[in-house]
Protein backbone atom coordinates (compact mmCIF):
# COMPACT_ATOMS: atom_id res chain seq x y z
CA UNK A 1 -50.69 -80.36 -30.04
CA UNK A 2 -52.34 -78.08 -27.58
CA UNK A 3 -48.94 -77.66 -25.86
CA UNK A 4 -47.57 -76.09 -28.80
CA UNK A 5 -49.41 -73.15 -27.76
CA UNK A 6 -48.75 -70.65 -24.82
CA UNK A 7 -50.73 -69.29 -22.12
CA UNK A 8 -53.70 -68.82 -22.04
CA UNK A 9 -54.47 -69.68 -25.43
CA UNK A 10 -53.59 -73.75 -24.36
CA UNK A 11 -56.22 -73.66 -21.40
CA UNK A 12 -58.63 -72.34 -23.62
CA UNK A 13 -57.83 -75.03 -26.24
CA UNK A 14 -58.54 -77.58 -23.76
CA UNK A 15 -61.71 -75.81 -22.59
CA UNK A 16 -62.72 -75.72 -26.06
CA UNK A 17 -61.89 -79.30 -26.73
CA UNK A 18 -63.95 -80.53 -23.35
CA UNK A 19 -66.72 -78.87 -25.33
CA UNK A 20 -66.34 -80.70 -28.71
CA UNK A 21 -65.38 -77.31 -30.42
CA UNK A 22 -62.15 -78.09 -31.13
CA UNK A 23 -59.48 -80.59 -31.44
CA UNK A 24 -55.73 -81.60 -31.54
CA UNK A 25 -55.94 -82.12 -35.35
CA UNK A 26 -56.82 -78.44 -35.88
CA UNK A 27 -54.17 -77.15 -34.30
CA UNK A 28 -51.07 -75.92 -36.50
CA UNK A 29 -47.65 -74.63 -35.61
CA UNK A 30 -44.65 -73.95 -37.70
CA UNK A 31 -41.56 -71.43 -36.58
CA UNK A 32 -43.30 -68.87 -34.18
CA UNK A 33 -46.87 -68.99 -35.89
CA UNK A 34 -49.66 -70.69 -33.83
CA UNK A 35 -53.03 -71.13 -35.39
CA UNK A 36 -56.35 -73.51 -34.61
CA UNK A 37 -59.76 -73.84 -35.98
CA UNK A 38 -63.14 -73.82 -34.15
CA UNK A 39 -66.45 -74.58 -34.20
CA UNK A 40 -69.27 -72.93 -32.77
CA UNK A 41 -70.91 -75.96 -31.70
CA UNK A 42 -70.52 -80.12 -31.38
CA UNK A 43 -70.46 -81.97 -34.91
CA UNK A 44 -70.48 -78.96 -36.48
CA UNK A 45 -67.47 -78.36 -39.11
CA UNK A 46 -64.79 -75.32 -38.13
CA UNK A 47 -65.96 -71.98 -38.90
CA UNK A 48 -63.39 -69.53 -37.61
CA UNK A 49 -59.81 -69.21 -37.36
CA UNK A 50 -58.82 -69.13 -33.73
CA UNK A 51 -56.09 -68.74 -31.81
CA UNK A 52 -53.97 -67.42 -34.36
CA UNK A 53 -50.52 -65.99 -33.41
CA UNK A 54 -48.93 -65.08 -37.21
CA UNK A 55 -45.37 -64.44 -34.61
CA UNK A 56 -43.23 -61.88 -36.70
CA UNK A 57 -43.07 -63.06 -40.34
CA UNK A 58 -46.42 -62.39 -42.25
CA UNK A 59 -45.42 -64.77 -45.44
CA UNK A 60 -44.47 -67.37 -43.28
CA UNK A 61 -48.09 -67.38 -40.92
CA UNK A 62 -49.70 -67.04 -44.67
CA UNK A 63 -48.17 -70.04 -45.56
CA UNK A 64 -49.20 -71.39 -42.32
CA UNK A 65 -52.74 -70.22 -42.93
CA UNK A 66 -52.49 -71.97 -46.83
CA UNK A 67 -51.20 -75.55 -45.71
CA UNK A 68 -53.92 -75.95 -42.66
CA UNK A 69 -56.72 -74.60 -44.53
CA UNK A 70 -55.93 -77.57 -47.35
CA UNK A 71 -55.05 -79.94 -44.93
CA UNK A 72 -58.33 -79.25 -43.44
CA UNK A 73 -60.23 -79.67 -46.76
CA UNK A 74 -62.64 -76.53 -45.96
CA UNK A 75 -64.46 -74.36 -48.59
CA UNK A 76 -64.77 -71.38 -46.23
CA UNK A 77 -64.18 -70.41 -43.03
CA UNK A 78 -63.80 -66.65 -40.78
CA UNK A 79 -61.74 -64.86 -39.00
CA UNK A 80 -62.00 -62.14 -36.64
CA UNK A 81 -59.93 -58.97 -35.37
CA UNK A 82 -61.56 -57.10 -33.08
CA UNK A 83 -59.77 -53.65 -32.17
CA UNK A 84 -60.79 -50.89 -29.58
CA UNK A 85 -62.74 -48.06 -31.99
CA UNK A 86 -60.09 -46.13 -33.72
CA UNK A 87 -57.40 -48.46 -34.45
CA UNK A 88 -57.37 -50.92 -38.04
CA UNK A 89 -56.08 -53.71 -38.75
CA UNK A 90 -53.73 -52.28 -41.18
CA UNK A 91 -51.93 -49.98 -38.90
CA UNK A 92 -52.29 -52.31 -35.48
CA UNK A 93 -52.61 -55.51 -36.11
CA UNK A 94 -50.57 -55.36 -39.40
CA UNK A 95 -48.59 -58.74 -39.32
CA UNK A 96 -51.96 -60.58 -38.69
CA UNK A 97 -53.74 -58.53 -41.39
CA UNK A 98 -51.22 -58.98 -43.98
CA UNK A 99 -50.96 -62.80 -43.57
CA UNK A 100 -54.45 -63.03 -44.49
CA UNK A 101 -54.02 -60.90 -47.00
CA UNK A 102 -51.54 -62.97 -48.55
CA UNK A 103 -53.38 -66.21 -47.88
CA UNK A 104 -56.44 -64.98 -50.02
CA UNK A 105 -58.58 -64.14 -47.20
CA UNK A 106 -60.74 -60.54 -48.02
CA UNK A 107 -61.82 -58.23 -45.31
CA UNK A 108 -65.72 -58.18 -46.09
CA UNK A 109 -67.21 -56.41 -43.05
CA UNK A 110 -66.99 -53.95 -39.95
CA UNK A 111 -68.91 -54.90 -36.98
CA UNK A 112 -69.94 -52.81 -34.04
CA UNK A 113 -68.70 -54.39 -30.72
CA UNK A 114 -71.53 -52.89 -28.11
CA UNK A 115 -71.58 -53.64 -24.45
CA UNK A 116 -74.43 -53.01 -21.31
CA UNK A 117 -73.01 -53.16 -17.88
CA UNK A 118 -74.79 -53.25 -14.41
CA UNK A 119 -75.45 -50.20 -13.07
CA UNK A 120 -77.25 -48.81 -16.67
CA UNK A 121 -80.74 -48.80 -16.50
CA UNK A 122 -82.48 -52.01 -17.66
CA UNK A 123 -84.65 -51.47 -20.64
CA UNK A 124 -88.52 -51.25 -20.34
CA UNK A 125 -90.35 -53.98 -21.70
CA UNK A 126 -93.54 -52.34 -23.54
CA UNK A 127 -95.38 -55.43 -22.67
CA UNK A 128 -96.59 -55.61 -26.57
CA UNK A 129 -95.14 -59.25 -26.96
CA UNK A 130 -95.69 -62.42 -25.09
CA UNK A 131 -92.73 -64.94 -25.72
CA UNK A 132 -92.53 -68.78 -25.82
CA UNK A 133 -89.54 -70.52 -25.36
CA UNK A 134 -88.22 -71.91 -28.84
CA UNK A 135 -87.50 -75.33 -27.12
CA UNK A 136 -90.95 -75.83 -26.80
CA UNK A 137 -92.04 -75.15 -30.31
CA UNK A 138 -92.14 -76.96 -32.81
CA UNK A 139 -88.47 -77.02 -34.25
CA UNK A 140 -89.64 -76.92 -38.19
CA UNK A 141 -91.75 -73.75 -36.63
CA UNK A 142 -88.73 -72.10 -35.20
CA UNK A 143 -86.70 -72.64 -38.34
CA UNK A 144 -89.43 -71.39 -40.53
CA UNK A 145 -89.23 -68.05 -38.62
CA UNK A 146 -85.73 -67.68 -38.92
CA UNK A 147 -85.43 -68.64 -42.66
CA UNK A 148 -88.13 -65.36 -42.87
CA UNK A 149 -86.02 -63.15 -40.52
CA UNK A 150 -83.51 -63.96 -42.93
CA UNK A 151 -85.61 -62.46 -45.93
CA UNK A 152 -84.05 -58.55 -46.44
CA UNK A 153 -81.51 -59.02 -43.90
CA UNK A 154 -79.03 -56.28 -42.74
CA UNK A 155 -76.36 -58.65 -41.70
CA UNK A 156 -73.75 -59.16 -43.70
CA UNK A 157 -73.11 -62.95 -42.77
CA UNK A 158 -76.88 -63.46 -42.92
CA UNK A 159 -76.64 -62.61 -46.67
CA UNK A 160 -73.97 -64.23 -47.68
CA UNK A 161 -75.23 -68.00 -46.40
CA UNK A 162 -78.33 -67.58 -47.79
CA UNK A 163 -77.17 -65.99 -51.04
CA UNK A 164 -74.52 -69.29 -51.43
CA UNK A 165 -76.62 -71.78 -48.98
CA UNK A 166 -79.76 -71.25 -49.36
CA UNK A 167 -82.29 -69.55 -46.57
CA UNK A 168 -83.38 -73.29 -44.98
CA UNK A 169 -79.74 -74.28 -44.95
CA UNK A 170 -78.66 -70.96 -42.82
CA UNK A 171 -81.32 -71.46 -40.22
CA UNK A 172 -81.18 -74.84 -39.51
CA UNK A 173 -77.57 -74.38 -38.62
CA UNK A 174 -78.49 -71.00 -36.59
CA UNK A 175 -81.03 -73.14 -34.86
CA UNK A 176 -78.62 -75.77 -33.77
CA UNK A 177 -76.22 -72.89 -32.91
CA UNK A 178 -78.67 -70.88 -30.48
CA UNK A 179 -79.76 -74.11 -29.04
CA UNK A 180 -76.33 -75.28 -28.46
CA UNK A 181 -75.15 -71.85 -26.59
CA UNK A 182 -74.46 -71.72 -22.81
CA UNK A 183 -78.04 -70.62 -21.91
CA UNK A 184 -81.22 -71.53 -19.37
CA UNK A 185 -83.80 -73.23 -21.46
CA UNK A 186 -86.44 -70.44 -21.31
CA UNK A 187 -83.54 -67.46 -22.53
CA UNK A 188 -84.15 -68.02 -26.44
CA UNK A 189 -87.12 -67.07 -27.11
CA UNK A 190 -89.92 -66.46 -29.91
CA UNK A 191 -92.26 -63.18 -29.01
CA UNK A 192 -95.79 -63.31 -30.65
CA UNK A 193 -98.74 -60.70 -30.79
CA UNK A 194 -101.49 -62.57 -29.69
CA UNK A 195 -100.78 -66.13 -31.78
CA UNK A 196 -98.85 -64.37 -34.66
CA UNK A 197 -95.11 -64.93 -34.30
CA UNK A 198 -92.90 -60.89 -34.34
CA UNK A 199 -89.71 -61.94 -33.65
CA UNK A 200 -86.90 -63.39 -31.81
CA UNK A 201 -83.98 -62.62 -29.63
CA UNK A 202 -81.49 -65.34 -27.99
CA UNK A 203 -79.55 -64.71 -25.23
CA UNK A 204 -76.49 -66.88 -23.86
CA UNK A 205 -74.20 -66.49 -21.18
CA UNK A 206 -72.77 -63.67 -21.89
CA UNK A 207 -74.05 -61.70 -24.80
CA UNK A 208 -77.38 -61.14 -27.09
CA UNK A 209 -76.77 -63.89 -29.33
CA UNK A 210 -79.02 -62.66 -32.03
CA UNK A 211 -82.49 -60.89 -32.62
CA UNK A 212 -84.39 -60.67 -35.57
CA UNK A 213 -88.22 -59.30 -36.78
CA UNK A 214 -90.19 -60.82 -39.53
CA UNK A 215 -90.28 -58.87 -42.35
CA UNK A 216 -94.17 -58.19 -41.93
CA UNK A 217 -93.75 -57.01 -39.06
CA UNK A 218 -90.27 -54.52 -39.27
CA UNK A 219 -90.70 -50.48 -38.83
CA UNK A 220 -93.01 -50.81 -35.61
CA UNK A 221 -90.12 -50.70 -32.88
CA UNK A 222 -90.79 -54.35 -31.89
CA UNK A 223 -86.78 -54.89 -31.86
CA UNK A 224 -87.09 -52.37 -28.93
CA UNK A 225 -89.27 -54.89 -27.55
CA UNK A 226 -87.39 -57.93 -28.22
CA UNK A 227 -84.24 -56.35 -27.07
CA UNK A 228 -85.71 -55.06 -23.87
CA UNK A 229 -86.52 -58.70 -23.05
CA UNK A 230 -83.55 -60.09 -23.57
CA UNK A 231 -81.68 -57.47 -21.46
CA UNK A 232 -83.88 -57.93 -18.59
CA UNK A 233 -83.50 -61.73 -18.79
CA UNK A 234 -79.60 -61.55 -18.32
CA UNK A 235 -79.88 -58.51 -16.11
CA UNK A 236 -82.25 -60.42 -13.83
CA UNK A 237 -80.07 -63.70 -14.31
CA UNK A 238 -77.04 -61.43 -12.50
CA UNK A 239 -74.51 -60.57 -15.42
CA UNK A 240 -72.66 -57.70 -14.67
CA UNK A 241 -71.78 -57.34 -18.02
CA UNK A 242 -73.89 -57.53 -21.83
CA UNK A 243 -71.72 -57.79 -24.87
CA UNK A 244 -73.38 -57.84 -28.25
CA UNK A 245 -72.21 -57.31 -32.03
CA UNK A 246 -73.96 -56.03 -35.22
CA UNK A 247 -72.85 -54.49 -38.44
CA UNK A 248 -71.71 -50.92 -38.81
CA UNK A 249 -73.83 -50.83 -41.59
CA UNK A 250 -77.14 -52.32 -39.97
CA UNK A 251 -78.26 -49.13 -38.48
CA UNK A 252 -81.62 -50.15 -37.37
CA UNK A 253 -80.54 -52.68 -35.19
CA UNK A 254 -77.20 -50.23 -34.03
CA UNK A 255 -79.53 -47.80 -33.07
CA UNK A 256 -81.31 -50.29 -30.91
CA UNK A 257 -78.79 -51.16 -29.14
CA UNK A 258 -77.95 -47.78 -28.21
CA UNK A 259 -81.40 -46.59 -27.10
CA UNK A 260 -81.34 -49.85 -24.72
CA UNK A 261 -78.20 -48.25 -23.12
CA UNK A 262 -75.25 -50.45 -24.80
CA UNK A 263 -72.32 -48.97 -25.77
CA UNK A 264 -69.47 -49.15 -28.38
CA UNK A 265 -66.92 -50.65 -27.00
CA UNK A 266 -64.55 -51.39 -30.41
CA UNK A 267 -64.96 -52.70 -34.18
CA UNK A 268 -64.48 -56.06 -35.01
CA UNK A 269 -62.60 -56.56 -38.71
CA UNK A 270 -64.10 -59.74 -40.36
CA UNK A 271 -62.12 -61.62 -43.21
CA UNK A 272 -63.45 -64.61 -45.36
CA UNK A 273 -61.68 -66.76 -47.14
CA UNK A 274 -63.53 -69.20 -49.59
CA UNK A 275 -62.26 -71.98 -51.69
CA UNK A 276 -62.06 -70.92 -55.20
């Protein structure tokens, strides 16, 4: 099925199926519409809608989008249009945005797409925090910390899985998902004052994977601090290049980001569609 598609949307297909996050059976084609599911992580169910080409007819990629999401049998699933700042999906991407329009997908949420590139200066580290490696801990102690980074949450997706899923439910599947990322061992990380647990930020290969502070402890600048370190650990690692996401409307964490020396780079457009 993976020839169906065109380059370079077929190597990545493979590369994704060497992985385990995707496979022939989630691929579907009709006319000039291309579209296949992935998931973020081995054994895990499809979570996004990737790779999707609607070609020139928005009714017809709808349909598309209609028949694969019941063939698959899912009750929700994402999908993604990021867009250099400026542009919307209405206007530029309006054959994409209009098939998932008419497919019953709803555009929930506006994301700031942030970058940090060599040659920036690397964040200070206050030295307030000492960090542990989560693979270390105790995994029921890691999960307990980020079902209570969870509690008041900014992010949008954050509050949606534990409003339908349930707080427990959300972080065991964000601790599989950081621990399955392309990372060293000691990058994810859990930084404590003294013994008491602050916070946590996980890097991967590529980007800041997520940070969070306890609720206890929020309004004391420790994201600085947690953000700091996980700069420094990919700066140090050699990536030229730090990509990173958070909600337009999560202005806390936005504001981080900037003071670390990231940049807005674009807007991703997020759209949900749920099984009603």
């Amino acid at each position: 099925m993976f020839d169906e598609f065109p380059e370079p949307a077929r190597s990545q297909l493979r590369a994704a199926h060497d992985e385990g996050r995707t496979q022939p059976e989630w691929c579907f084609a009709e006319g000039r519409a291309r579209l296949a599911y992935w998931a973020p992580f081995p054994g895990s169910e499809p979570a996004i809608v990737w790779q999707f080409d609607p070609g020139p007819d928005p009714l017809a990629a709808a349909g598309l989008l209609r028949r694969s999401l019941d063939a698959m049998g899912l009750t929700k699933i994402i999908h993604d249009i990021p867009l250099k700042t400026g542009l919307t999906p209405v206007v530029d991407r309006a054959v994409e945005h209009e098939a998932l329009i008419e497919a019953g997908f709803t555009m929930e949420v506006e994301r700031l797409l942030l970058e940090w590139v060599a040659g920036s200066d690397v964040p200070d580290d206050p030295g307030r925090l000492t960090y542990r490696p989560a693979r270390r801990m105790d995994p029921d102690a890691v999960i307990d910390i980020l079902v209570r980074v969870s509690e008041g949450s900014l992010d949008h997706d954050t509050r949606v899985e534990v409003a339908t899923s349930g707080a427990e439910k959300e972080a065991r599947w964000m601790y599989d998902d950081l621990l399955n990322r392309k990372a060293k061992p000691g990058w994810f990380v859990i930084g404590h004052l003294g013994d008491v647990p602050v916070g946590l930020v996980a890097p991967d290969d590529h980007s800041i994977a997520y940070i969070g502070v306890l609720p206890e402890h929020r309004g004391r600048g420790y994201v600085n601090d947690l953000l700091a370190h996980g700069t420094r650990t990919l700066a140090e690692a050699g990536l030229r290049r730090i990509v990173a996401a958070t909600d337009v409307a999560n202005v806390p964490t936005a504001d981080a980001f900037l003071r670390a020396g990231y940049s807005e780079t674009g807007r991703l457009y997020r759209y949900y569609w749920r099984a009603s």
